[in-house]
C-alpha atoms as a PDB file:
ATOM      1  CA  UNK A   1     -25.684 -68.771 -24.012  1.00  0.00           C
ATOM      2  CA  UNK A   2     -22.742 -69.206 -21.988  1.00  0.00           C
ATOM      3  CA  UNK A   3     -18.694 -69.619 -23.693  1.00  0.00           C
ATOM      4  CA  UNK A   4     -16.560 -71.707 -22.062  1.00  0.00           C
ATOM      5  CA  UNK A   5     -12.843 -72.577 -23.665  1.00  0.00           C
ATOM      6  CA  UNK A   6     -12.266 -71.844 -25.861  1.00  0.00           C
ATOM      7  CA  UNK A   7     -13.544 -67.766 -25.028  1.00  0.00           C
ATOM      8  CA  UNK A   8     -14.010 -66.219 -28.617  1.00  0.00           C
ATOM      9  CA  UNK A   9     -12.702 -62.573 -28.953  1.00  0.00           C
ATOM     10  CA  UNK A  10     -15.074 -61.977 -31.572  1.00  0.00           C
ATOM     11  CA  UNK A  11     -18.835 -62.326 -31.729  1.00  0.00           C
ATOM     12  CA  UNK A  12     -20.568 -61.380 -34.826  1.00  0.00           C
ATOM     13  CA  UNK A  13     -24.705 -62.637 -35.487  1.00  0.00           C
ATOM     14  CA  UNK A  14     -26.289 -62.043 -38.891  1.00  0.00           C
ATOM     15  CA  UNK A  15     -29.516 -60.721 -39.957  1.00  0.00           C
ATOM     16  CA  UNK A  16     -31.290 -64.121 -40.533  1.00  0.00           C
ATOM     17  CA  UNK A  17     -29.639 -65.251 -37.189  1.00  0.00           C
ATOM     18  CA  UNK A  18     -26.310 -67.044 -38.293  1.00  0.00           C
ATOM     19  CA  UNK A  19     -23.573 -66.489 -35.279  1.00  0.00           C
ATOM     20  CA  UNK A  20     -20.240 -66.438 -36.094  1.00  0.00           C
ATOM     21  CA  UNK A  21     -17.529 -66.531 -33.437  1.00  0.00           C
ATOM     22  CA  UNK A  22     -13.431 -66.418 -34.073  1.00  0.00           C
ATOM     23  CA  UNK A  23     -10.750 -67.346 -31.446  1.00  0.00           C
ATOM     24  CA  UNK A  24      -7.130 -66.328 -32.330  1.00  0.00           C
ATOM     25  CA  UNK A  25      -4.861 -69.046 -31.485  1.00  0.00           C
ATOM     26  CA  UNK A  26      -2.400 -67.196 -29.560  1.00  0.00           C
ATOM     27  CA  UNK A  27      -0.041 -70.192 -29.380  1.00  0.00           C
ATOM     28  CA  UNK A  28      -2.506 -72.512 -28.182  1.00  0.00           C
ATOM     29  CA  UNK A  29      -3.970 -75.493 -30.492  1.00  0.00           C
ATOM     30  CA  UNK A  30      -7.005 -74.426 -31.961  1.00  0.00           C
ATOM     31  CA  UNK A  31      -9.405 -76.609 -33.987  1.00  0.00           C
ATOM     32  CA  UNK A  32     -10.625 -74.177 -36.221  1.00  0.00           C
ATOM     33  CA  UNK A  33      -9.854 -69.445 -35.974  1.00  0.00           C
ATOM     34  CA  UNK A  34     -13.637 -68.977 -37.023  1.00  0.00           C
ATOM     35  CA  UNK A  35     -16.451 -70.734 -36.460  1.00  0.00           C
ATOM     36  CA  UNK A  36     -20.221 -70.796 -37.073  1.00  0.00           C
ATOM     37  CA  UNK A  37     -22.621 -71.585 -34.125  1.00  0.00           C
ATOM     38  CA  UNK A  38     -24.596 -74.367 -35.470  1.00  0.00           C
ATOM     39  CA  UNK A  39     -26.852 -76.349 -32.635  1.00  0.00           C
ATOM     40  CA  UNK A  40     -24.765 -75.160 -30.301  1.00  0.00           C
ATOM     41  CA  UNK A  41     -21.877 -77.262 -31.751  1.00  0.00           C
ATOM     42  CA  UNK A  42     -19.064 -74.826 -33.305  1.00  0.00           C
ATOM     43  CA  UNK A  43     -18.258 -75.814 -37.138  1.00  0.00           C
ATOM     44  CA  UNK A  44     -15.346 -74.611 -38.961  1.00  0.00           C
ATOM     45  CA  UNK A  45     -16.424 -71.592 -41.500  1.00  0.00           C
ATOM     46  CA  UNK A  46     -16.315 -72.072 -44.216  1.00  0.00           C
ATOM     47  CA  UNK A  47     -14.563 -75.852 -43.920  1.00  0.00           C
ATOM     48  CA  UNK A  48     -12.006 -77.095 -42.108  1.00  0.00           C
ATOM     49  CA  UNK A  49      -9.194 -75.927 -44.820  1.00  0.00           C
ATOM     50  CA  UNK A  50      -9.523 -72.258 -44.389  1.00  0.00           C
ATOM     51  CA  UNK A  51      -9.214 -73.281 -40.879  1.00  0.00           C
ATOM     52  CA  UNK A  52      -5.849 -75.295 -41.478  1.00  0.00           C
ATOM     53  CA  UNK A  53      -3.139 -73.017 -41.991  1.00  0.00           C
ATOM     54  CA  UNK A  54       0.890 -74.298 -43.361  1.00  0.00           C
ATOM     55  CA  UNK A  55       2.130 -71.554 -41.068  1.00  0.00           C
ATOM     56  CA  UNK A  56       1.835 -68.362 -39.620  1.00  0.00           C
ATOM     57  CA  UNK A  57       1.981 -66.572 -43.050  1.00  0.00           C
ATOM     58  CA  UNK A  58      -0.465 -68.619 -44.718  1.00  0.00           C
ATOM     59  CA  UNK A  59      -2.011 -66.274 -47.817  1.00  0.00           C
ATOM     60  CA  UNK A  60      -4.825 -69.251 -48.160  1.00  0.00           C
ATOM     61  CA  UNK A  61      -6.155 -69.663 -44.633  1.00  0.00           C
ATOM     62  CA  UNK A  62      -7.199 -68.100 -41.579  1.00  0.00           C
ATOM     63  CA  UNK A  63      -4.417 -68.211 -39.148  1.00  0.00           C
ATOM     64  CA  UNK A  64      -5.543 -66.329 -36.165  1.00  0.00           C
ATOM     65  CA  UNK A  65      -8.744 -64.043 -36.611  1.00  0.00           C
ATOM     66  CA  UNK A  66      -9.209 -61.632 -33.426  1.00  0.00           C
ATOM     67  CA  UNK A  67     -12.385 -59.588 -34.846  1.00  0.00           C
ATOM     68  CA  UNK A  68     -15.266 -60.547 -36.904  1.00  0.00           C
ATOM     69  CA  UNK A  69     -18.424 -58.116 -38.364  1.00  0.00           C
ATOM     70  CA  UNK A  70     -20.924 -59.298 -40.412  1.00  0.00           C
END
């Protein structure tokens, strides 16, 4: 599998094969910090809210992940 832009800075697969991958935003628009690999198609995890923060201090969303483990 090849990642093209967006280039995640964390890669992270669990044991029954789930692949999670997180791109901080780093002042670029970004759809969605964390993602899981589904069909090849990345899906906000876990929804699209957690993926929506109010600001850079958000205590109820992701805002930029940089590292993921599993």
């Amino acid at each position: 599998m090849a990642f093209n832009d967006p280039m995640p800075t964390g890669v992270t697969v669990s044991q029954s094969g789930r692949m999670f991958l997180c791109h901080p935003r780093w002042g670029l628009p970004m759809p969605a910090t964390l993602v899981e690999l589904r069909d090849g198609q990345r899906v906000p995890y876990p929804n699209q809210n957690w993926n929506s923060p109010s600001g850079d201090a958000d205590p109820g969303a992701f805002v930029s992940l940089q590292a993921i483990v599993v």
